[in-house]
N, C-alpha and C. Protein backbone atom coordinates (compact mmCIF):
# COMPACT_ATOMS: atom_id res chain seq x y z
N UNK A 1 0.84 -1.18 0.00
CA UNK A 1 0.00 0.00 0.00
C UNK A 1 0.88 1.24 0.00
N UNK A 2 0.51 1.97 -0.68
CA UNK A 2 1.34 3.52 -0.67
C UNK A 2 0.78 3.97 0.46
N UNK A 3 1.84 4.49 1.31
CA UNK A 3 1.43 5.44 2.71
C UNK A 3 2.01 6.85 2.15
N UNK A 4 0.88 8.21 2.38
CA UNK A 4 1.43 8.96 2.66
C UNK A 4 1.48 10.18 4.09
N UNK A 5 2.64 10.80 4.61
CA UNK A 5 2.88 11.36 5.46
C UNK A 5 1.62 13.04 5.61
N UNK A 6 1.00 13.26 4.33
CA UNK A 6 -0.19 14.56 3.95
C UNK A 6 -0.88 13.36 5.12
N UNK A 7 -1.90 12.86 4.84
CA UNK A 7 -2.91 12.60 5.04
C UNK A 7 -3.38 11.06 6.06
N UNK A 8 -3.73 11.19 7.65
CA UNK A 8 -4.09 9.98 8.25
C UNK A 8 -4.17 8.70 7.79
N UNK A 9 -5.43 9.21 6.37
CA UNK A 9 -6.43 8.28 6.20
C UNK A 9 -5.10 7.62 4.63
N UNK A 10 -4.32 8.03 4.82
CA UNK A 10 -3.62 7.27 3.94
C UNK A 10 -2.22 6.32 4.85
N UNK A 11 -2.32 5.99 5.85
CA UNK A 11 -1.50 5.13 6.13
C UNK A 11 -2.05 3.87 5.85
N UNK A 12 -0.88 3.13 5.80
CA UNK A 12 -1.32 1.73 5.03
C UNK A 12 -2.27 0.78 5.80
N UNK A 13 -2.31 0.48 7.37
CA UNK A 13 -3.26 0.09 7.40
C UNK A 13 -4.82 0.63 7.23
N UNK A 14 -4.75 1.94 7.11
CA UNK A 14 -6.36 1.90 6.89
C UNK A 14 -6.44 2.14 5.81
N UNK A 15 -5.26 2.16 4.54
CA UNK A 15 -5.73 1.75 3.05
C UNK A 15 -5.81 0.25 3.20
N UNK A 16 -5.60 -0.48 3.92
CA UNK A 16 -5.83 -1.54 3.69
C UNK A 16 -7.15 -2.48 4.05
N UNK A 17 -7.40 -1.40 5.24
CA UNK A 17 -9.15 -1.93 5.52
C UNK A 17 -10.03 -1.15 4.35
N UNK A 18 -9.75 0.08 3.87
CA UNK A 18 -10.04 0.54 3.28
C UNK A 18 -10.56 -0.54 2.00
N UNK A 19 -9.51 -1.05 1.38
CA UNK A 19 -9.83 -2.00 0.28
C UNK A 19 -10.27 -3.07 0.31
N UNK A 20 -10.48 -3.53 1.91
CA UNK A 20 -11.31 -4.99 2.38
C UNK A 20 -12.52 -4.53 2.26
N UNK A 21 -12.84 -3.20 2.85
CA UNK A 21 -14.21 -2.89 2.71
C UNK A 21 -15.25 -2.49 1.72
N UNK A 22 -14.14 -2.12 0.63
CA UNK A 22 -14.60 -2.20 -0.70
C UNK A 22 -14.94 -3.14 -1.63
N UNK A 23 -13.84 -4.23 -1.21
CA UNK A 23 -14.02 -5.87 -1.78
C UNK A 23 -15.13 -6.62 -1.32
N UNK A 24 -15.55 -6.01 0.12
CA UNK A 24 -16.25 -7.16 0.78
C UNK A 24 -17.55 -6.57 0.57
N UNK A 25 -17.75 -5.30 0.56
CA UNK A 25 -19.19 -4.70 0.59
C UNK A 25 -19.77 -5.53 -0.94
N UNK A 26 -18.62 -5.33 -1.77
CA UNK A 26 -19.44 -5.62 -3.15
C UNK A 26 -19.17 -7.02 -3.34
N UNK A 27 -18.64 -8.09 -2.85
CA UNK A 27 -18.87 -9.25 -3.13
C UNK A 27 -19.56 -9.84 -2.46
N UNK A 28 -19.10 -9.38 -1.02
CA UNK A 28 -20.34 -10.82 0.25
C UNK A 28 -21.62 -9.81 0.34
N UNK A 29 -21.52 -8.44 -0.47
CA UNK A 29 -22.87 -7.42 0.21
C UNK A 29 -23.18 -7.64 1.56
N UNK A 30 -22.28 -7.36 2.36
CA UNK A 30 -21.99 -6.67 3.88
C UNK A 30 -22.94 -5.87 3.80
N UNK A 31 -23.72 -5.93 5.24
CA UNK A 31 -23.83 -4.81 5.41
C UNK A 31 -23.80 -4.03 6.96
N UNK A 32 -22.31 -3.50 6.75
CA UNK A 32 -21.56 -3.30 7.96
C UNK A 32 -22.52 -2.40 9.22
N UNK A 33 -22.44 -3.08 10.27
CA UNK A 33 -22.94 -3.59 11.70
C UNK A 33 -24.14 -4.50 11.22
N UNK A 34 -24.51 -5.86 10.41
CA UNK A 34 -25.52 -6.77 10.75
C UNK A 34 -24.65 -7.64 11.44
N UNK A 35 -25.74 -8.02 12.00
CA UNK A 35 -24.96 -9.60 12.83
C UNK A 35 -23.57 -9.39 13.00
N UNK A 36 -23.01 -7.87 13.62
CA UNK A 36 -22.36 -7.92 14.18
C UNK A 36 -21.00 -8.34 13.68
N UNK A 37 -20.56 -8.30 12.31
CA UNK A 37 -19.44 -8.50 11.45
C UNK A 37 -18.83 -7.33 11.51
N UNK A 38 -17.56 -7.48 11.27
CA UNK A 38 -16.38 -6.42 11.33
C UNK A 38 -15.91 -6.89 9.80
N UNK A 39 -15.30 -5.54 9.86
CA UNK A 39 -14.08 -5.72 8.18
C UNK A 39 -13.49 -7.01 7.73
N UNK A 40 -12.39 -7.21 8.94
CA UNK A 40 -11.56 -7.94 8.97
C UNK A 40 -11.05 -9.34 9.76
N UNK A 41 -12.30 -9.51 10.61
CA UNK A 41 -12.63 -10.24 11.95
C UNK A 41 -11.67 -11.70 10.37
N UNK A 42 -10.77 -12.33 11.74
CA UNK A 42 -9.91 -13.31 11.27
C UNK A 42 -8.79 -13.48 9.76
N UNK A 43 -8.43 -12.06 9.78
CA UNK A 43 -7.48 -11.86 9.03
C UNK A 43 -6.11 -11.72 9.29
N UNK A 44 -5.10 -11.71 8.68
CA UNK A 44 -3.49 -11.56 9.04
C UNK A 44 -3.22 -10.91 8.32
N UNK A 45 -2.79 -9.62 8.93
CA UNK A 45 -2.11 -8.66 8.42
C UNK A 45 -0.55 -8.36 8.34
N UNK A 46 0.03 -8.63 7.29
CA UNK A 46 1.56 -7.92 6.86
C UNK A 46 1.89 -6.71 6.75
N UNK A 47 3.27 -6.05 7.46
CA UNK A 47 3.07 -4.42 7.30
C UNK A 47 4.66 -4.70 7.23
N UNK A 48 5.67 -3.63 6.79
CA UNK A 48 7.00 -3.79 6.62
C UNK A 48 7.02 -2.79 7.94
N UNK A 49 6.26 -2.00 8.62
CA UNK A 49 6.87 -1.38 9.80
C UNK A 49 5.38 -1.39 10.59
N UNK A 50 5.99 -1.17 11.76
CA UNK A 50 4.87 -1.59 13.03
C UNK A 50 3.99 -0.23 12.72
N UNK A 51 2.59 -0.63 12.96
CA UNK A 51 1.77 0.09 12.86
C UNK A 51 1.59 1.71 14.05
N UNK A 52 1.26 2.47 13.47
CA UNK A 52 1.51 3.86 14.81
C UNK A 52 0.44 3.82 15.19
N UNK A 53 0.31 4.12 16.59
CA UNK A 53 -1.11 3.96 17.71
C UNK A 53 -2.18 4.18 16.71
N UNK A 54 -2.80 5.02 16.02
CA UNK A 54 -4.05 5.39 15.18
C UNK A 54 -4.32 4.48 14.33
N UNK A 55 -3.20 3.42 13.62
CA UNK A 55 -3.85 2.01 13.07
C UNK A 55 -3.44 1.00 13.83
N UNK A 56 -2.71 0.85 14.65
CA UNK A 56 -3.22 -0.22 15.77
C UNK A 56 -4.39 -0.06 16.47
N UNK A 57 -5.33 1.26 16.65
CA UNK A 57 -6.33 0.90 17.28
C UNK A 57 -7.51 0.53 15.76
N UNK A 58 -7.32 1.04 14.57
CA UNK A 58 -7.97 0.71 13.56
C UNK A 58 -8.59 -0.82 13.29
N UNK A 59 -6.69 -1.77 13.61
CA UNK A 59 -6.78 -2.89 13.44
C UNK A 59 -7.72 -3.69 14.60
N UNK A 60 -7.46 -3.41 16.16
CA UNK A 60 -8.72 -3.65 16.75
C UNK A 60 -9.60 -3.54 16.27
N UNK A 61 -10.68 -2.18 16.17
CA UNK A 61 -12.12 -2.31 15.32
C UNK A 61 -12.03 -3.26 14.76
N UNK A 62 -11.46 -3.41 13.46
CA UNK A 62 -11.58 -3.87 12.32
C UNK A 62 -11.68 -6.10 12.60
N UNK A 63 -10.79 -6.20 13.79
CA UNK A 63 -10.72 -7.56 14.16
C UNK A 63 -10.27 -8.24 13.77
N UNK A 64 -8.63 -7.75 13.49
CA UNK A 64 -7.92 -8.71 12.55
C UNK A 64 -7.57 -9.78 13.39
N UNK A 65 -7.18 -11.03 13.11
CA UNK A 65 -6.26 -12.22 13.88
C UNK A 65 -5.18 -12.24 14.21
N UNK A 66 -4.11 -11.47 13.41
CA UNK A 66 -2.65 -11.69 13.59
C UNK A 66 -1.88 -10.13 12.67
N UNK A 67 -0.82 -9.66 13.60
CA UNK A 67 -0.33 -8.68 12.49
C UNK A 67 0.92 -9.16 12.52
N UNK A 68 1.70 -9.13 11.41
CA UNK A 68 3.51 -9.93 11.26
C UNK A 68 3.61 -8.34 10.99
N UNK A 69 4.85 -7.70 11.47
CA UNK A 69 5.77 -6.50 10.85
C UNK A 69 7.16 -7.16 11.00
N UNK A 70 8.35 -6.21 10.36
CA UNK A 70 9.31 -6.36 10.16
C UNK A 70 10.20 -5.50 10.82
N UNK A 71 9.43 -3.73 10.91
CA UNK A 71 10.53 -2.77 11.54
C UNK A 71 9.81 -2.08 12.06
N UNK A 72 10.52 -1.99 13.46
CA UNK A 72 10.03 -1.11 15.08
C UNK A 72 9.79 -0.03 14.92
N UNK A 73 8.70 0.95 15.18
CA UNK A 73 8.70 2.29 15.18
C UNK A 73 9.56 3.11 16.28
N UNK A 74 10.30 4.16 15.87
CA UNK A 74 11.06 4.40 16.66
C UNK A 74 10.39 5.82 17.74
N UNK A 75 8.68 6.30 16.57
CA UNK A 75 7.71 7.34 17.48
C UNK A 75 6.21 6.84 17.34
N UNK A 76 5.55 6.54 18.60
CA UNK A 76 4.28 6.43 18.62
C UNK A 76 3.74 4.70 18.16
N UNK A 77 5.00 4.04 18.43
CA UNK A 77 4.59 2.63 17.88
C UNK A 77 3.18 2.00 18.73
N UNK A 78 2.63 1.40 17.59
CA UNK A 78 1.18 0.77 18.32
C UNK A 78 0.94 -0.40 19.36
N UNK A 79 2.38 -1.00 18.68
CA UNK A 79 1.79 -2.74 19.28
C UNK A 79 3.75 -2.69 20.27
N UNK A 80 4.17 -2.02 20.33
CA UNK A 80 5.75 -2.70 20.67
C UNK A 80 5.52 -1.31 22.31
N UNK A 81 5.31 0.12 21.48
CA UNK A 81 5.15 1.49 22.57
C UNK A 81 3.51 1.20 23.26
N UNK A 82 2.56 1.52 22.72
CA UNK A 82 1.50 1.78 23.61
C UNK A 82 0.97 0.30 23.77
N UNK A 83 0.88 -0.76 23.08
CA UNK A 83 0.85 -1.93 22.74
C UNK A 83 -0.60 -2.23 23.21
N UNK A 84 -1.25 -1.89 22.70
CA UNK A 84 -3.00 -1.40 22.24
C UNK A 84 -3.31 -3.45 22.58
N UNK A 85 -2.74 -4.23 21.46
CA UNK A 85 -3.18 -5.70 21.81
C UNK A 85 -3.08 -6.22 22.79
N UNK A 86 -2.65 -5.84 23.75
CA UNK A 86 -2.61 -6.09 25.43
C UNK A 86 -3.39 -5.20 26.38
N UNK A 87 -4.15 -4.51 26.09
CA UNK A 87 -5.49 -3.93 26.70
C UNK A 87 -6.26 -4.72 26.95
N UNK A 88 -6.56 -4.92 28.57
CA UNK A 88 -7.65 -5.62 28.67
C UNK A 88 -9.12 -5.34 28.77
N UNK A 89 -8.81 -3.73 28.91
CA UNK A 89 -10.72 -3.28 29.04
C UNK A 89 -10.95 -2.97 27.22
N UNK A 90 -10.38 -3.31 26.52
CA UNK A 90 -10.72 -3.44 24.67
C UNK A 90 -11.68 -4.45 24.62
N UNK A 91 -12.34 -4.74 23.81
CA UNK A 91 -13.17 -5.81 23.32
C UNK A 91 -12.67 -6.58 22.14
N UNK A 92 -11.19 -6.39 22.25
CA UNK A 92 -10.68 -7.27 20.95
C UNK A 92 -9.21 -7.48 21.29
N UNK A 93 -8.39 -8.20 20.89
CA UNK A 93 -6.96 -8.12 20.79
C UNK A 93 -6.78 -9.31 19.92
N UNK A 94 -5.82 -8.88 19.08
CA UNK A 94 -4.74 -9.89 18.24
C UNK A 94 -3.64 -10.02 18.61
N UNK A 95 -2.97 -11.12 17.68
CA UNK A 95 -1.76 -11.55 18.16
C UNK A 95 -0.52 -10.89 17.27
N UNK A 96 0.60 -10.65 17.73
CA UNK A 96 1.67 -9.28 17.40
C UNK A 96 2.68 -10.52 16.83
N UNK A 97 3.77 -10.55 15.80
CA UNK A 97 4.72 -11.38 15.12
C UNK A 97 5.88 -10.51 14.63
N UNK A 98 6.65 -10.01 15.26
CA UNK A 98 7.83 -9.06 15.05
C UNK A 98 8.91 -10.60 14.04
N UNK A 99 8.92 -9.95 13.02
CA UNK A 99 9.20 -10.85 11.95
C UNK A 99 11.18 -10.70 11.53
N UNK A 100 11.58 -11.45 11.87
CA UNK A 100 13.23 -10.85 11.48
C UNK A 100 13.69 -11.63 10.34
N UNK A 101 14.25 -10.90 9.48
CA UNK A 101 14.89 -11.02 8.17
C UNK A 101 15.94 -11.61 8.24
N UNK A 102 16.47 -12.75 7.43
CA UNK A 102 17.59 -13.18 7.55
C UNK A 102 18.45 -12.89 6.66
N UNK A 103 19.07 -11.21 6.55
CA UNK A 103 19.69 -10.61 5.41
C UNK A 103 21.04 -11.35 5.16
N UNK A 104 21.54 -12.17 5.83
CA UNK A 104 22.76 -13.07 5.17
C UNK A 104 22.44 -14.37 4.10
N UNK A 105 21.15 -14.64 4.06
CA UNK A 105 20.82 -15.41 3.17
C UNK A 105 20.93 -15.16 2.12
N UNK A 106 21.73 -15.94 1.14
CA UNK A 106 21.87 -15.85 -0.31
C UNK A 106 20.51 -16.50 -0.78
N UNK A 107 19.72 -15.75 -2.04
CA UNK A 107 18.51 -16.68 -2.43
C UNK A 107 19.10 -16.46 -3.76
């Protein structure tokens, strides 16, 4: 997903619910709050850097299953600094996968 630094609503995770909710409205015809369905309820999300508090709490709502990242935020990190998935008065939490690269591998 292209993130840009202008605009909130363009960091990558909420372009990325963004485009679940576009996929899903028009294929399963959702229709978001029946029976209590979320965006993303049992999804795994990939991000190359840890999400910043405003889409870690996104990814709650949204109800993903699992987020894998690769690189630590060094301001305002979601899941490593305020670490939002370990709230217990939330009504949701997923599971966090700090993912390490094995840059000596020849492929």
């Amino acid at each position: 997903a292209v993130v840009s630094t202008q605009s909130t609503g363009r960091h990558a995770a909420f372009v990325a619910i963004s485009t679940v909710a576009k996929t899903q409205v028009k294929t399963l015809k959702w229709k978001l709050g029946d029976d209590g369905d979320y965006l993303c309820r049992g999804f795994d999300v990939v991000m190359a850097r840890e999400p910043c508090i405003m889409c870690a709490m996104a990814l709650v709502h949204s109800r993903v299953r699992r987020l894998y990242f690769y690189e630590n935020r060094e301001d305002f990190g979601g899941v490593t600094g305020a670490k939002l998935q370990d709230i217990k008065a939330l009504n949701h939490h997923f599971e966090v996968y700090k993912v390490e690269l094995d840059r000596n591998h020849d492929s």
